[in-house]
N, C-alpha and C. Protein backbone atom coordinates (compact mmCIF):
# COMPACT_ATOMS: atom_id res chain seq x y z
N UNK A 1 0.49 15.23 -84.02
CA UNK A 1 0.10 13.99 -84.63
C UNK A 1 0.87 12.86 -83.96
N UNK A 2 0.04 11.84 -84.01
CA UNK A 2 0.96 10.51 -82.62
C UNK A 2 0.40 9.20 -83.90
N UNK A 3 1.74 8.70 -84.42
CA UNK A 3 1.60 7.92 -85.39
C UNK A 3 1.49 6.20 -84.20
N UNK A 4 1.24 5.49 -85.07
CA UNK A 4 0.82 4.25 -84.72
C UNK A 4 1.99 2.65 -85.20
N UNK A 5 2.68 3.32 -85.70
CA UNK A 5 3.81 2.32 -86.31
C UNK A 5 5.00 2.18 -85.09
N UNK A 6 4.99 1.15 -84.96
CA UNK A 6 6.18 0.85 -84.12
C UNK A 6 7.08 -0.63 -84.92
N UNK A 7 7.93 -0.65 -85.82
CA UNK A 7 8.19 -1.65 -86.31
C UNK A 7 8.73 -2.88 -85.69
N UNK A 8 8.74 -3.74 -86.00
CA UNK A 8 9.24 -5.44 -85.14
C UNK A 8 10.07 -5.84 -86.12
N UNK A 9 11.34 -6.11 -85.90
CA UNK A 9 11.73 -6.76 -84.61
C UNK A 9 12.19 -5.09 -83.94
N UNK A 10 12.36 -5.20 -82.88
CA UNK A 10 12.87 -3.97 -82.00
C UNK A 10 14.41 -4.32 -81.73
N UNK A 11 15.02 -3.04 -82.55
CA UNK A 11 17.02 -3.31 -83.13
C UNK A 11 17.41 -1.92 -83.49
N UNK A 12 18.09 -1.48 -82.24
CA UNK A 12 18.65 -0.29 -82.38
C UNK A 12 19.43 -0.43 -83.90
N UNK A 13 19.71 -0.88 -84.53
CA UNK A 13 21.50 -1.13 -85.27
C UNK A 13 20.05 -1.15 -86.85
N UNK A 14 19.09 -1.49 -86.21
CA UNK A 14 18.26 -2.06 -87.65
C UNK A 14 17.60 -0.32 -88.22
N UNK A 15 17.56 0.15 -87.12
CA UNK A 15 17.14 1.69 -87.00
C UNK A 15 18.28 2.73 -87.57
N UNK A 16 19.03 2.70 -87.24
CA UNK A 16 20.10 3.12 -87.75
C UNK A 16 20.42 3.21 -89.12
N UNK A 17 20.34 1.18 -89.36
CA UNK A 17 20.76 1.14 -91.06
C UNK A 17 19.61 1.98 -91.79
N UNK A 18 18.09 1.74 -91.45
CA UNK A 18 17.39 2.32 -91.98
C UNK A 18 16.88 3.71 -92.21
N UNK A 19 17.64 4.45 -91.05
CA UNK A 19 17.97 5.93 -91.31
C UNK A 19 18.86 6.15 -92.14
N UNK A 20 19.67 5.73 -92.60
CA UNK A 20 21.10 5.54 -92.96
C UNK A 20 20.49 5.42 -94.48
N UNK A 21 19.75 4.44 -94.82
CA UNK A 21 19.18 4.54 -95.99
C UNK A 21 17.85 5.53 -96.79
N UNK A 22 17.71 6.33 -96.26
CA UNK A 22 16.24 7.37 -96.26
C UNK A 22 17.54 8.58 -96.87
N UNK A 23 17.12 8.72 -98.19
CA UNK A 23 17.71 10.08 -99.21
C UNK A 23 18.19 11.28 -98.15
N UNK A 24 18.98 12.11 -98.77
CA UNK A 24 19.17 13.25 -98.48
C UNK A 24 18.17 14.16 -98.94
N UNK A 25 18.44 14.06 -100.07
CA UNK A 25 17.50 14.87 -100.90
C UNK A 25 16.11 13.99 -101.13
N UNK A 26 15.20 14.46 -100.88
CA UNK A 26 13.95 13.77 -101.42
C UNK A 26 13.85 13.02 -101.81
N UNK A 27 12.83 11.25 -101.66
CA UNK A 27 12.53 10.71 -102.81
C UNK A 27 10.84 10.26 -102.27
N UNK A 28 10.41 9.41 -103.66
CA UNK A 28 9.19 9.19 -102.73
C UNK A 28 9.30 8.03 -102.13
N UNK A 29 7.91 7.66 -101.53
CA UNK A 29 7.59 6.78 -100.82
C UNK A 29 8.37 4.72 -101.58
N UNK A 30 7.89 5.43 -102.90
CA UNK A 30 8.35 4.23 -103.20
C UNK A 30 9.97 3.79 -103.56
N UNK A 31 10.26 5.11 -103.72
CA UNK A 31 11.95 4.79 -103.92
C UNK A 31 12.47 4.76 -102.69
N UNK A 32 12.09 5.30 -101.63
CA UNK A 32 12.63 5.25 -100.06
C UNK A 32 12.38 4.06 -99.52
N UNK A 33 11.34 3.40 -99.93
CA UNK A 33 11.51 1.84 -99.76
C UNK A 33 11.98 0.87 -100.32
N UNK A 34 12.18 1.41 -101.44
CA UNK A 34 13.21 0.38 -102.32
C UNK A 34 14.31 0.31 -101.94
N UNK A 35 15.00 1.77 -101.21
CA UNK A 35 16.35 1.89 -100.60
C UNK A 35 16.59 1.28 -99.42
N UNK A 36 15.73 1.14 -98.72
CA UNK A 36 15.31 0.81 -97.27
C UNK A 36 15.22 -1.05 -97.67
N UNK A 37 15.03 -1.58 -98.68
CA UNK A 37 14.98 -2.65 -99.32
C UNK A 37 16.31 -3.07 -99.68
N UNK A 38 16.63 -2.56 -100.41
CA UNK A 38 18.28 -2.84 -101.02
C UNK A 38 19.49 -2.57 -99.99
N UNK A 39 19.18 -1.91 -98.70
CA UNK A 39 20.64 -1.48 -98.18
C UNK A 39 20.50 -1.89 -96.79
N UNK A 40 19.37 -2.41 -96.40
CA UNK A 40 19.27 -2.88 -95.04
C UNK A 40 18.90 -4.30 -94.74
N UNK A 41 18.51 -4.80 -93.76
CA UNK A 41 18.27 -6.76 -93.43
C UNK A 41 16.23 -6.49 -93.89
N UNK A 42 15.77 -5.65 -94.15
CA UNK A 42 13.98 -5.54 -94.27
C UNK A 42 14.23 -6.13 -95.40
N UNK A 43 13.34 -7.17 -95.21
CA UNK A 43 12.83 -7.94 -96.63
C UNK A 43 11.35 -7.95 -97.10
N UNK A 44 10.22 -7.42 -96.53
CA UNK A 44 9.30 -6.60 -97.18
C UNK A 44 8.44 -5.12 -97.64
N UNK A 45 8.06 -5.05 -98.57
CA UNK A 45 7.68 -3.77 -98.79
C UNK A 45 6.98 -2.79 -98.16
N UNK A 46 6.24 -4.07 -97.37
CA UNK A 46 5.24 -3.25 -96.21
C UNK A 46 6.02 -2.66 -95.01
N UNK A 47 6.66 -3.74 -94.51
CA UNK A 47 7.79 -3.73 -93.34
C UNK A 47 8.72 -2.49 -94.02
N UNK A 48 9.19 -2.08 -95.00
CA UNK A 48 9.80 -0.94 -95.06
C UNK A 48 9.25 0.18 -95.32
N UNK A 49 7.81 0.32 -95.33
CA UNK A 49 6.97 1.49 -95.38
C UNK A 49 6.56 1.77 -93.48
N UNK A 50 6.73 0.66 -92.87
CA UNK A 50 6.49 1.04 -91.67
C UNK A 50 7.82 1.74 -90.89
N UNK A 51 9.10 1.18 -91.51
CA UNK A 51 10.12 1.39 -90.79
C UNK A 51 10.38 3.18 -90.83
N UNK A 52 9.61 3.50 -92.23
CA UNK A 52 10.22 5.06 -92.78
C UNK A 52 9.07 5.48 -92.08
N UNK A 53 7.81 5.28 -91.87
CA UNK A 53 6.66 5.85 -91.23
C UNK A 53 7.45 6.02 -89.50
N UNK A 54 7.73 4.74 -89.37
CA UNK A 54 8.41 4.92 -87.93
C UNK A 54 9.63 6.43 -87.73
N UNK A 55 10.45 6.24 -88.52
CA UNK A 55 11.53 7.42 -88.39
C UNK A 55 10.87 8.76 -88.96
N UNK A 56 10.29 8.74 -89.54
CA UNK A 56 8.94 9.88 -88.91
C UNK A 56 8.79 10.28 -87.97
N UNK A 57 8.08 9.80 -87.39
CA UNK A 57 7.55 9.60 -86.29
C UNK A 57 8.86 10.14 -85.47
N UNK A 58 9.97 9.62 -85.35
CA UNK A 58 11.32 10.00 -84.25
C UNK A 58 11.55 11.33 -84.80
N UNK A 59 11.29 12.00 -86.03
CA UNK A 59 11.98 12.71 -86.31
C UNK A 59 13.20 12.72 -86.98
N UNK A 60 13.68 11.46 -87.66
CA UNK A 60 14.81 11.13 -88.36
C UNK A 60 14.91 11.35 -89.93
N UNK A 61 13.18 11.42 -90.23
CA UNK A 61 13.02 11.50 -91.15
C UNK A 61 11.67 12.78 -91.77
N UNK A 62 12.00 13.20 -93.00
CA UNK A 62 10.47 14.29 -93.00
C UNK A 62 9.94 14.23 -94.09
N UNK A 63 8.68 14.61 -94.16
CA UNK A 63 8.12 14.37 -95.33
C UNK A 63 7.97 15.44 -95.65
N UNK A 64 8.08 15.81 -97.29
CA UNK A 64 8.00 17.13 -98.15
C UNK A 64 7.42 16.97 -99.04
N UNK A 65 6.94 18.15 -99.90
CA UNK A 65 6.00 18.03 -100.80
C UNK A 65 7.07 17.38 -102.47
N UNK A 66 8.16 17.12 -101.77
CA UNK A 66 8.73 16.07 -103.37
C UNK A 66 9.09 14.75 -102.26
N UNK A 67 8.92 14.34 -101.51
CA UNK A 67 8.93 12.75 -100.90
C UNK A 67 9.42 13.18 -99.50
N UNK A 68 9.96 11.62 -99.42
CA UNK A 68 10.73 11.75 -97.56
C UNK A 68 11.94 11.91 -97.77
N UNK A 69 12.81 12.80 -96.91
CA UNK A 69 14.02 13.24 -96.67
C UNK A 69 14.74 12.92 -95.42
N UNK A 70 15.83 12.42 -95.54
CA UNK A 70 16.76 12.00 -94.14
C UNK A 70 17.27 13.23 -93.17
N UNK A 71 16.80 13.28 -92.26
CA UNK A 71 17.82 14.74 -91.04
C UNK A 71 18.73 14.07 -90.66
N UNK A 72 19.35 15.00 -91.32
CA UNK A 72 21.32 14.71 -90.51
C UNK A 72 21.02 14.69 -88.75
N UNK A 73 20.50 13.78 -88.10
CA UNK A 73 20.90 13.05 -86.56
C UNK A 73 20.71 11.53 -86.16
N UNK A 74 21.62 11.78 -85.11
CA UNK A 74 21.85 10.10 -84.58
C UNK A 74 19.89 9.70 -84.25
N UNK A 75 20.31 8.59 -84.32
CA UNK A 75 19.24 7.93 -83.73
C UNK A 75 19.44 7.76 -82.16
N UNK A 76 20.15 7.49 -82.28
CA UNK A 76 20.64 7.82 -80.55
C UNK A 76 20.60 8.97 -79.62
N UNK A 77 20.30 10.26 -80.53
CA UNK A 77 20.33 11.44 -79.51
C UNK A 77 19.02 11.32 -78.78
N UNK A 78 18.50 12.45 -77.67
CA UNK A 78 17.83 12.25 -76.59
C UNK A 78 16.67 12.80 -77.31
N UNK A 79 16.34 13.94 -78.43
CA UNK A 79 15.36 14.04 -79.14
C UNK A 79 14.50 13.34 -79.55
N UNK A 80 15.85 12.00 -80.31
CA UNK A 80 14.64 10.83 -80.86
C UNK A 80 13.87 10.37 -79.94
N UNK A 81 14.48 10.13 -78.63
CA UNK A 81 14.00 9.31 -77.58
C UNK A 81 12.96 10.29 -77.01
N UNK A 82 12.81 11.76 -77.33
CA UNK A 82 11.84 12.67 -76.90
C UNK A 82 10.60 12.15 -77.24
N UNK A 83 10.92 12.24 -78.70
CA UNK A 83 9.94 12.17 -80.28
C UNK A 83 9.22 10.42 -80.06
N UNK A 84 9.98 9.72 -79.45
CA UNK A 84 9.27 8.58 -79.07
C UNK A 84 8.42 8.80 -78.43
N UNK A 85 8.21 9.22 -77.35
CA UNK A 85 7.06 9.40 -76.31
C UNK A 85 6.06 10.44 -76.73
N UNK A 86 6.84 11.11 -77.77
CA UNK A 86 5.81 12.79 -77.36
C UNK A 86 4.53 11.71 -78.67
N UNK A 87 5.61 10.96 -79.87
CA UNK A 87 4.73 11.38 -81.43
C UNK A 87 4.36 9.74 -81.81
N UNK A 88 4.59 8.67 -80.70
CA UNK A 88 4.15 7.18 -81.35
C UNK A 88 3.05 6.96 -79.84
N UNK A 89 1.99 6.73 -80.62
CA UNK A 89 0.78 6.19 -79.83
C UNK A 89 0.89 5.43 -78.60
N UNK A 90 -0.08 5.76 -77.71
CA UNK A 90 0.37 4.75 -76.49
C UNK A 90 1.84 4.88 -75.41
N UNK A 91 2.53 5.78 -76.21
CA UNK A 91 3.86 5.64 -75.21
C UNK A 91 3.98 5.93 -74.03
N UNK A 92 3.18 7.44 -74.30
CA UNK A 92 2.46 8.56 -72.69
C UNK A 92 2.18 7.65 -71.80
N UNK A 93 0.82 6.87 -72.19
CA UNK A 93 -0.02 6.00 -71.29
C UNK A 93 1.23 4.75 -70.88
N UNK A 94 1.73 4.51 -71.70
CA UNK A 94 2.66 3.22 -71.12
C UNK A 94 3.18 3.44 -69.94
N UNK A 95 3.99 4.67 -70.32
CA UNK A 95 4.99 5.14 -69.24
C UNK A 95 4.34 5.78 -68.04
N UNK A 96 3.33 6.43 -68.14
CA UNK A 96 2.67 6.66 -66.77
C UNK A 96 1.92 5.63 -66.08
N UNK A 97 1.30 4.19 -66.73
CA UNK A 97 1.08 2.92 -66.13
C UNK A 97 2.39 2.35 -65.20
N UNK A 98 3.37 2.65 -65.89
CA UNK A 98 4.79 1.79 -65.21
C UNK A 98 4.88 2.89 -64.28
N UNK A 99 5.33 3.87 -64.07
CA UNK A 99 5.43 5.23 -63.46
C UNK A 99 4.41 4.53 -61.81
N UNK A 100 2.87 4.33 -62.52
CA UNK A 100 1.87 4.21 -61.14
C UNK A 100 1.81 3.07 -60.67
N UNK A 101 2.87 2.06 -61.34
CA UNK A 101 2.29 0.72 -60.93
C UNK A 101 3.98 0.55 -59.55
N UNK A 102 3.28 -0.54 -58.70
CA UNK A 102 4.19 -0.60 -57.75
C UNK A 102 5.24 -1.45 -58.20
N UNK A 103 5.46 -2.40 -58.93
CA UNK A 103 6.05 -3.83 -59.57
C UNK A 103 6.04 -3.52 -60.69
N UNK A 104 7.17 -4.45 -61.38
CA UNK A 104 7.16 -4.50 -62.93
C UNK A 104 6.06 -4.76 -63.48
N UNK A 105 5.36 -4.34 -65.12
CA UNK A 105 4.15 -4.82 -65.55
C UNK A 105 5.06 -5.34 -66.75
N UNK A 106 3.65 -6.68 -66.77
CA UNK A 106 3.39 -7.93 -68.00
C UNK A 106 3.56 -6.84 -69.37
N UNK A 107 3.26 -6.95 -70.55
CA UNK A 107 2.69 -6.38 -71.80
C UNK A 107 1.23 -6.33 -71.93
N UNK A 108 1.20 -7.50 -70.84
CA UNK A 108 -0.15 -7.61 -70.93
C UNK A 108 -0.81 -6.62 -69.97
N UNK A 109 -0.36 -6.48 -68.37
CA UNK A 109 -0.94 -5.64 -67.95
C UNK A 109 -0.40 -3.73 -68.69
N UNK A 110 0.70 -3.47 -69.18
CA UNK A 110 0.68 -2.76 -70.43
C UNK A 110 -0.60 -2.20 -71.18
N UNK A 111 -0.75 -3.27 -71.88
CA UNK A 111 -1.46 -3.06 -72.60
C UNK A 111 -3.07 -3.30 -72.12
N UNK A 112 -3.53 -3.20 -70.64
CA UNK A 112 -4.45 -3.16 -70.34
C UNK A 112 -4.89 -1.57 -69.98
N UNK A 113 -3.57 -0.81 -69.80
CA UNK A 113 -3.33 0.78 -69.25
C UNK A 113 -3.59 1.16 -70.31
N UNK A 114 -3.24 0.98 -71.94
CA UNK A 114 -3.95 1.55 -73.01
C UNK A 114 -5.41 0.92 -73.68
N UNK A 115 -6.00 -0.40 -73.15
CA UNK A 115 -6.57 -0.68 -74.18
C UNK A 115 -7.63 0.44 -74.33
N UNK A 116 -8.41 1.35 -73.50
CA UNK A 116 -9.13 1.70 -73.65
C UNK A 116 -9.01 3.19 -74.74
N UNK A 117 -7.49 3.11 -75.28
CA UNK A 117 -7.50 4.52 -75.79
C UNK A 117 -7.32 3.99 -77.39
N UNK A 118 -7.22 2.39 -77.80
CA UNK A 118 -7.19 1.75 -78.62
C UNK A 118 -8.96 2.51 -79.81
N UNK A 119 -7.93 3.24 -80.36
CA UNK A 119 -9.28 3.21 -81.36
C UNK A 119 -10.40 2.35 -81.89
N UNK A 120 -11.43 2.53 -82.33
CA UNK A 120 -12.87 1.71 -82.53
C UNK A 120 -12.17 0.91 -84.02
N UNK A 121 -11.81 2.01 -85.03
CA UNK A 121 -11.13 1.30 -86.32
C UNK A 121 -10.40 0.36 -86.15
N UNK A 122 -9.22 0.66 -85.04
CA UNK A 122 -8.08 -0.20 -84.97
C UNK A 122 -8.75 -1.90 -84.33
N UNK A 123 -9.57 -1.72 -83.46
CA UNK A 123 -10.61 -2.67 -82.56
C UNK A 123 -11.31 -3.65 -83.61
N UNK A 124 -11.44 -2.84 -84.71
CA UNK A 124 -12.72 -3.50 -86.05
C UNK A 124 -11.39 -4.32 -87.26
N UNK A 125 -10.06 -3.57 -86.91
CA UNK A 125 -9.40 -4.09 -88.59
C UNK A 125 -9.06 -5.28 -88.49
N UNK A 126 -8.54 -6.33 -87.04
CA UNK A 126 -8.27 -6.70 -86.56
C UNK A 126 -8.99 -8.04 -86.07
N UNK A 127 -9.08 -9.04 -86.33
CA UNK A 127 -10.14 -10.36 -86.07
C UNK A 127 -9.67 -10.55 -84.33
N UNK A 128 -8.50 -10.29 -83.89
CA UNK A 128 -8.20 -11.03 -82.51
C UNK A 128 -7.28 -9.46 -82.39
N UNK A 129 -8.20 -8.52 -82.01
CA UNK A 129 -7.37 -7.16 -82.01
C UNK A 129 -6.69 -6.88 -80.34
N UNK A 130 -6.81 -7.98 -78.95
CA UNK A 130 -6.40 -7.99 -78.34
C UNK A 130 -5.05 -8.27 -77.72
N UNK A 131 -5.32 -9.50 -79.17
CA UNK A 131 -3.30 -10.32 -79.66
C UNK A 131 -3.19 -9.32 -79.80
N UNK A 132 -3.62 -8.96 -81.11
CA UNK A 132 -2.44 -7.95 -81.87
C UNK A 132 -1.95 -6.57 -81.04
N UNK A 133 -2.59 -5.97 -80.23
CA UNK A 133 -2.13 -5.10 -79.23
C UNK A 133 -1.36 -5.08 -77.90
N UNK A 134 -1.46 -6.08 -77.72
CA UNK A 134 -0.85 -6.63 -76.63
C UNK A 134 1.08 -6.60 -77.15
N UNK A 135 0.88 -7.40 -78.35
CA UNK A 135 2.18 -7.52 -78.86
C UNK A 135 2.48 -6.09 -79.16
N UNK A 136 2.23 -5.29 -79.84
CA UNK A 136 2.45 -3.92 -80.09
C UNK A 136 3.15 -3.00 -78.68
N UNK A 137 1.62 -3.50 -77.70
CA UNK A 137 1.77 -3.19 -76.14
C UNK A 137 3.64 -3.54 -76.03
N UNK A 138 4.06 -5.03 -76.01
CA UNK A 138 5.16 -5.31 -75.83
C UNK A 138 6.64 -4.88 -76.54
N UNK A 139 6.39 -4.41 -77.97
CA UNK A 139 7.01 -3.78 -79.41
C UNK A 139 7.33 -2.28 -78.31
N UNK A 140 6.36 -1.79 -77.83
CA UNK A 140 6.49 -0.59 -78.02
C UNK A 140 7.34 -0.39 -76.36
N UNK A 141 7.13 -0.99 -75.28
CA UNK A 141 8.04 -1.39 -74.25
C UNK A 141 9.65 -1.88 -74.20
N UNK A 142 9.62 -2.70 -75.82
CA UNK A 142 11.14 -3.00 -75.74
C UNK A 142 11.32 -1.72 -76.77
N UNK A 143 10.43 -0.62 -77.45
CA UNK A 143 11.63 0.63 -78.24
C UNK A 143 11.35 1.06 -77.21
N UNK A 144 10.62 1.29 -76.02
CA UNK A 144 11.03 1.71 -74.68
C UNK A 144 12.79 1.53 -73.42
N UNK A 145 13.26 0.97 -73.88
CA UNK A 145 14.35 0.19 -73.60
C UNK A 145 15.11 0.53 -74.21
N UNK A 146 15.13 0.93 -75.59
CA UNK A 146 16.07 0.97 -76.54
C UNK A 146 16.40 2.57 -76.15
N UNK A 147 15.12 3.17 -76.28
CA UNK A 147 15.28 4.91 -75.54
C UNK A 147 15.83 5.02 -74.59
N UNK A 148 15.75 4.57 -74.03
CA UNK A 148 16.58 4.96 -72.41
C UNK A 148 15.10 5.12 -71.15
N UNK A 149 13.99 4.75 -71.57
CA UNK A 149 12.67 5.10 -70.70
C UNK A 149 12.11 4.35 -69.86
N UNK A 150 12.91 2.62 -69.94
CA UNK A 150 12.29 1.25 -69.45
C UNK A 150 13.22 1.08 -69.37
N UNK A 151 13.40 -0.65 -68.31
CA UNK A 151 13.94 -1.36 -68.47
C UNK A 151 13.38 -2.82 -68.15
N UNK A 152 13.86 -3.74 -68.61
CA UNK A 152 13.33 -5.20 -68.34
C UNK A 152 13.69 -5.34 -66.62
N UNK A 153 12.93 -6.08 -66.12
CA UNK A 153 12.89 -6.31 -64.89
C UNK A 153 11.98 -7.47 -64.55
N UNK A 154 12.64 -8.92 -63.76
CA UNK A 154 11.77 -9.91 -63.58
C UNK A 154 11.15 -10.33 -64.65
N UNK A 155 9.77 -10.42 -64.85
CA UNK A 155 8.81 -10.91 -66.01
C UNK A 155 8.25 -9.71 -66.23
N UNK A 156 9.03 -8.19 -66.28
CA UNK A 156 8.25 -7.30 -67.01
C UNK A 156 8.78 -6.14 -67.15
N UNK A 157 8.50 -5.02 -67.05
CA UNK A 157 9.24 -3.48 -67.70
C UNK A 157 8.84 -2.74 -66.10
N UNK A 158 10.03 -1.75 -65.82
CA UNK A 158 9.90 -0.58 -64.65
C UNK A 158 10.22 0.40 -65.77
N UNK A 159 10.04 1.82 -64.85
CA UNK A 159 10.64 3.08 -65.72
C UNK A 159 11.84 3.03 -65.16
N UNK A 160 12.98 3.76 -65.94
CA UNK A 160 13.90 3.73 -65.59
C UNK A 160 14.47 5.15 -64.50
């Protein structure tokens, strides 16, 4: 499964607190955001349903049949940074665009290497669904950076 959440702003330290706040023991969705609410800089409800969807996604976090539960690891180990590429949408394609391209790429040319894998739903939810991907395109280049998989270069991202 390759989730679609990549949260903004892109902040190693913001990732952290918010692992940091996700139960040991089980809770649900809505108390894991209330925690994720009360103990970190996220000041909306939505924004902290994406952040726990996100650490999902890395593997920081799991879901069980009594809520989401925190795994005892860094956010920093090389797993998460695995779990980035293998399990958040678009990352594959990012990194093999930068990989084939000769020069740093825009977000924009980025996000021209995925648009075509951009779902029909995601294409329809969206009034100006080219903004909104593009920026995502760029979201998902700087947690590229944060992994260890990119780096900024000139006016755009190389692999590292």
């Amino acid at each position: 499964m390759r989730f679609k959440v990549a949260p903004d702003p892109v902040d190693s330290d913001l990732l952290g607190a918010v692992h940091g706040a996700i139960p040991l023991v089980p809770g649900s969705v809505d108390d894991c955001c209330a925690r994720i609410l009360n103990r970190t800089a996220v000041t909306a409800r939505e924004d902290a349903e994406a952040w726990l969807t996100f650490c999902r996604a890395l593997h920081l976090a799991t879901e069980t049949d009594r809520g989401y539960e925190r795994q005892r690891c860094d956010p920093t180990d090389e797993a998460v940074a695995e779990a980035f590429v293998e399990r958040v949408f678009g990352v594959p394609e990012l990194l093999d665009a930068l990989d084939a391209a000769d020069e740093p790429l825009s977000a924009e040319a980025g996000f021209a290497a995925i648009r075509d894998a951009v779902p029909t739903w995601e294409r329809n939810r969206h009034g100006d669904w080219e903004r909104v991907w593009t920026a995502r395109t760029r979201c998902l280049l700087d947690w590229g950076v944060v992994f260890g998989h990119v780096e900024r270069a000139d006016e755009g991202y190389r692999p590292v």
